[in-house]
Structures are given as C-alpha cells and as structure tokens.
C-alpha atoms as a PDB file:
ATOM      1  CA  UNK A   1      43.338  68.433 137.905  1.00  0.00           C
ATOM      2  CA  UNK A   2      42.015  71.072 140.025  1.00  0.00           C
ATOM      3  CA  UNK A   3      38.146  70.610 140.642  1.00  0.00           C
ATOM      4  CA  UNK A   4      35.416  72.920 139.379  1.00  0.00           C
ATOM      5  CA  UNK A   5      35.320  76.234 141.520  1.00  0.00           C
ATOM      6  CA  UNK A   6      38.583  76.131 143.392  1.00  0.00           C
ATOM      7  CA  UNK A   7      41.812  77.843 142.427  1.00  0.00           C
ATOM      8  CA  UNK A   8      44.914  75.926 142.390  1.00  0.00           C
ATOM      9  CA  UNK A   9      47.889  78.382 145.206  1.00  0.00           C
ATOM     10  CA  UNK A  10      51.263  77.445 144.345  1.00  0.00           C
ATOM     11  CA  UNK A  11      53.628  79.115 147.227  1.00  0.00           C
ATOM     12  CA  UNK A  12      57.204  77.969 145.768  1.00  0.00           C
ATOM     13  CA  UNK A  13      58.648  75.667 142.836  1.00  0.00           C
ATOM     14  CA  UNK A  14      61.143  73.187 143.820  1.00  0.00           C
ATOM     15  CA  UNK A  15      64.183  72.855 141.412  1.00  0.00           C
ATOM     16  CA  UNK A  16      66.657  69.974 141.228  1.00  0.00           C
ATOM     17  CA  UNK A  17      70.314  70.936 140.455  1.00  0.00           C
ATOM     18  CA  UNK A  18      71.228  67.366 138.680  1.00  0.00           C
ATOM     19  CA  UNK A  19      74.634  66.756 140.077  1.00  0.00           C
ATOM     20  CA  UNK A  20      75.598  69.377 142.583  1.00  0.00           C
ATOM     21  CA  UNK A  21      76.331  68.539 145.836  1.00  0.00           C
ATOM     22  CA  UNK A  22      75.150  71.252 148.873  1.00  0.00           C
ATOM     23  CA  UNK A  23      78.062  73.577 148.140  1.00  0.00           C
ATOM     24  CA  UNK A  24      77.598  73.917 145.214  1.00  0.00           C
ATOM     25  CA  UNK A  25      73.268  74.225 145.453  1.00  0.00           C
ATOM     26  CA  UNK A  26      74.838  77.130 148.365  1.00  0.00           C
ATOM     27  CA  UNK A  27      76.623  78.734 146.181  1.00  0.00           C
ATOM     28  CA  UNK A  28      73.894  79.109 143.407  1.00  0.00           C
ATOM     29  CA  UNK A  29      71.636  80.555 146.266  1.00  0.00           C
ATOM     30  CA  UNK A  30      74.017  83.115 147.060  1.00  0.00           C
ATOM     31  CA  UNK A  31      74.070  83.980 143.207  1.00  0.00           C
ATOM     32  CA  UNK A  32      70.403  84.175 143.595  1.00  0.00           C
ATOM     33  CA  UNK A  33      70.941  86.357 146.764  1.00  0.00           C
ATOM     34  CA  UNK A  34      72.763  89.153 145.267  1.00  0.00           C
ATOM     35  CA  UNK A  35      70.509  89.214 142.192  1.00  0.00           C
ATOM     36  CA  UNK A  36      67.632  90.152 144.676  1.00  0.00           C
ATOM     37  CA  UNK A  37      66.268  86.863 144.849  1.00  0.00           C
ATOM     38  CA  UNK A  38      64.920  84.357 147.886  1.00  0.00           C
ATOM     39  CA  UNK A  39      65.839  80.979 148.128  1.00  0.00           C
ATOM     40  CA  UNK A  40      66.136  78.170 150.282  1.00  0.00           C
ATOM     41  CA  UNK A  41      66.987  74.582 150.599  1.00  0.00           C
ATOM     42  CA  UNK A  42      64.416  72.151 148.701  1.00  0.00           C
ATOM     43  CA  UNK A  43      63.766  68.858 150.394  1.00  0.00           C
ATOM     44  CA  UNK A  44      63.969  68.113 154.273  1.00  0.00           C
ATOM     45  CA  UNK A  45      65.575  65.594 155.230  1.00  0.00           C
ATOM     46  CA  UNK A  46      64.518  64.823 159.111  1.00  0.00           C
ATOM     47  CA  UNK A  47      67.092  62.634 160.419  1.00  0.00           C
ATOM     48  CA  UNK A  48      69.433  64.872 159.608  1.00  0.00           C
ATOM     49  CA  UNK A  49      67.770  67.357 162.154  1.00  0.00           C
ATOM     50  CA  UNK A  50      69.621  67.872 165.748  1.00  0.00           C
ATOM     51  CA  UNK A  51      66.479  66.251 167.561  1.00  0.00           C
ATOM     52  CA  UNK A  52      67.400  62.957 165.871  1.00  0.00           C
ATOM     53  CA  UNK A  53      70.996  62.548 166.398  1.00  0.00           C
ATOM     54  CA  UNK A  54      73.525  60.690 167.935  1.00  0.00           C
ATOM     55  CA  UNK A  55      74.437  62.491 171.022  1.00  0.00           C
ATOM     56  CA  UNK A  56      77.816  63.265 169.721  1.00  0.00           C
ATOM     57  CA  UNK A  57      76.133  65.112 166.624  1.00  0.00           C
ATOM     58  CA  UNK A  58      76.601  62.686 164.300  1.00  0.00           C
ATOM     59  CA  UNK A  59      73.078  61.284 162.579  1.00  0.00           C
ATOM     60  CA  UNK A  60      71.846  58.094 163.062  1.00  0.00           C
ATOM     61  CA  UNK A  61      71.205  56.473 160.339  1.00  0.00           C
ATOM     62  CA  UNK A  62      72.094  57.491 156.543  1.00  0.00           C
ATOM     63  CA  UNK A  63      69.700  57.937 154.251  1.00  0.00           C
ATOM     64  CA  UNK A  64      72.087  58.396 150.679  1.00  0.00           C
ATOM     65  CA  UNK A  65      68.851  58.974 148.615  1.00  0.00           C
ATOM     66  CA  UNK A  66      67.698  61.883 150.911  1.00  0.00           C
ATOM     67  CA  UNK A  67      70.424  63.291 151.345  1.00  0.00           C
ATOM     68  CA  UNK A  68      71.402  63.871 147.319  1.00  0.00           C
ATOM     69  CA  UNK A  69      67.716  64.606 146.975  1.00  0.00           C
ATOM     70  CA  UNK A  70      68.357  67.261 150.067  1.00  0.00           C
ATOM     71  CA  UNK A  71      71.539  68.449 148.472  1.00  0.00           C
ATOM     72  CA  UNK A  72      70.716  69.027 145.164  1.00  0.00           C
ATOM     73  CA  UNK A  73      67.445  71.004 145.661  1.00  0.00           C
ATOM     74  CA  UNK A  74      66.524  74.589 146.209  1.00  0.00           C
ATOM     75  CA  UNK A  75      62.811  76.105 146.168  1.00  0.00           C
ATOM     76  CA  UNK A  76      62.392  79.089 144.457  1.00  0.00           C
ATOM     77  CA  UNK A  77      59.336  81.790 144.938  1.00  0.00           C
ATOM     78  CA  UNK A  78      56.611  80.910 143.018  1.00  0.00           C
ATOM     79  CA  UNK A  79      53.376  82.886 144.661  1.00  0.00           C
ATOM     80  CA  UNK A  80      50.260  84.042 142.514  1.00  0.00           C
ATOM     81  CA  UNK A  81      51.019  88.197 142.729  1.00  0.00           C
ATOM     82  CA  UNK A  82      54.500  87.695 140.807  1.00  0.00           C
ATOM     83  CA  UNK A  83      54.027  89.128 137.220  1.00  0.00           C
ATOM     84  CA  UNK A  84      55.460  87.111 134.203  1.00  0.00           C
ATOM     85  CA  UNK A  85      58.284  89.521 134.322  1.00  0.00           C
ATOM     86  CA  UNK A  86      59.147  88.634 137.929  1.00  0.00           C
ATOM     87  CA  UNK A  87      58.882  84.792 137.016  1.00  0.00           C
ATOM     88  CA  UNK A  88      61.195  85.696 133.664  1.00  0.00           C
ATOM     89  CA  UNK A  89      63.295  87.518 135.645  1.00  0.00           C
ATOM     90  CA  UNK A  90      63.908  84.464 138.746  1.00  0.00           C
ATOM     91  CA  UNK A  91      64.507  81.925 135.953  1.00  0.00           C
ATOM     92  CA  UNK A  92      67.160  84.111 134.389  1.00  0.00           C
ATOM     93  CA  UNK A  93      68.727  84.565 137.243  1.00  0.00           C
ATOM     94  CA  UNK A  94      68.692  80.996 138.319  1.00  0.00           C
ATOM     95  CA  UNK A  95      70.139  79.383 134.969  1.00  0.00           C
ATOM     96  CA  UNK A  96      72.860  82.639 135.119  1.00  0.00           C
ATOM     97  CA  UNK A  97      73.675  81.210 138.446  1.00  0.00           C
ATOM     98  CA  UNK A  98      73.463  77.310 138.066  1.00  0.00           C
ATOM     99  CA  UNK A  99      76.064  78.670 134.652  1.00  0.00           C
ATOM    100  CA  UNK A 100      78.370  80.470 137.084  1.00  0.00           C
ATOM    101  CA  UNK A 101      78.525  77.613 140.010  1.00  0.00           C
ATOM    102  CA  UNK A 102      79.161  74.898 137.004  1.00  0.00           C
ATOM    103  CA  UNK A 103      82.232  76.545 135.368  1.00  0.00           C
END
C-alpha cells in the first residue's frame, strides 16, 4: 500500500519466461529489439560476476536457483510517461516474441 501523499515510481516490470533457458530469454530480447523495444536481463546473479570467480573464469560456487531465476527473466520498461498505448504496444510485442522463440 502506498502511504497517504506519496506516489508510488515504477522504473521497469520484471517478467519471468517459465521454462526458457538464457538463449532462448536472448532471443526474445532481440525480438523485442527490432520491434523498437528495450530490454535487458531480469535478475542478477552476483557470483556469476568476473570479480567473484575462480581465477580460471569459472564461478565459484553454483547457485541452480539463481541461475534459472537469472535465465529466465527479462525487465521490460515500465516508467510513468508511457501512455496505455505504449504499455499495449510492449506487451504485444513481448507475447509476439515469447510466441516466435517457443515454436
């Protein structure tokens, strides 16, 4: 609930692609891409950032939960000047794309 005199800012919706790996959530941003439309990966996962791994490359630990949570994700725009049109038009494009990457 958002308290008395404040306005609630969302900046970006996250999305989960139930099933897809990073491949395929890649490929349904580069649908996005072409139709005009910013994306980018949804959740972080840290230890899979260079600062935490093995000195060969390789990450340290594995995290399997993180990673399919990582994977599968994507954040779309979400910001408070987009029109209903613009939101219409994003969610169009995204189930067009998730439609495209699934066949």
């Amino acid at each position: 609930m958002v308290p008395e005199g404040v306005e609630w800012n969302v900046q970006s919706y996250a999305v989960r692609l139930e099933g897809f790996d990073a491949a395929a959530r890649d490929a349904v941003m580069q649908h996005l891409l072409d139709a005009g439309i910013a994306s980018r990966p949804g959740v972080m996962t840290a230890h899979r950032e260079p600062a935490y791994a093995n000195p060969d490359g390789s990450p340290r630990v594995s995290l399997p939960v993180s990673e399919r949570a990582s994977d599968c994700s994507l954040i779309m725009p979400l910001f408070t000047q987009m029109a209903d049109a613009d939101v219409d038009r994003c969610a169009e494009a995204l189930t067009a794309a998730v439609a495209r990457v699934s066949s």
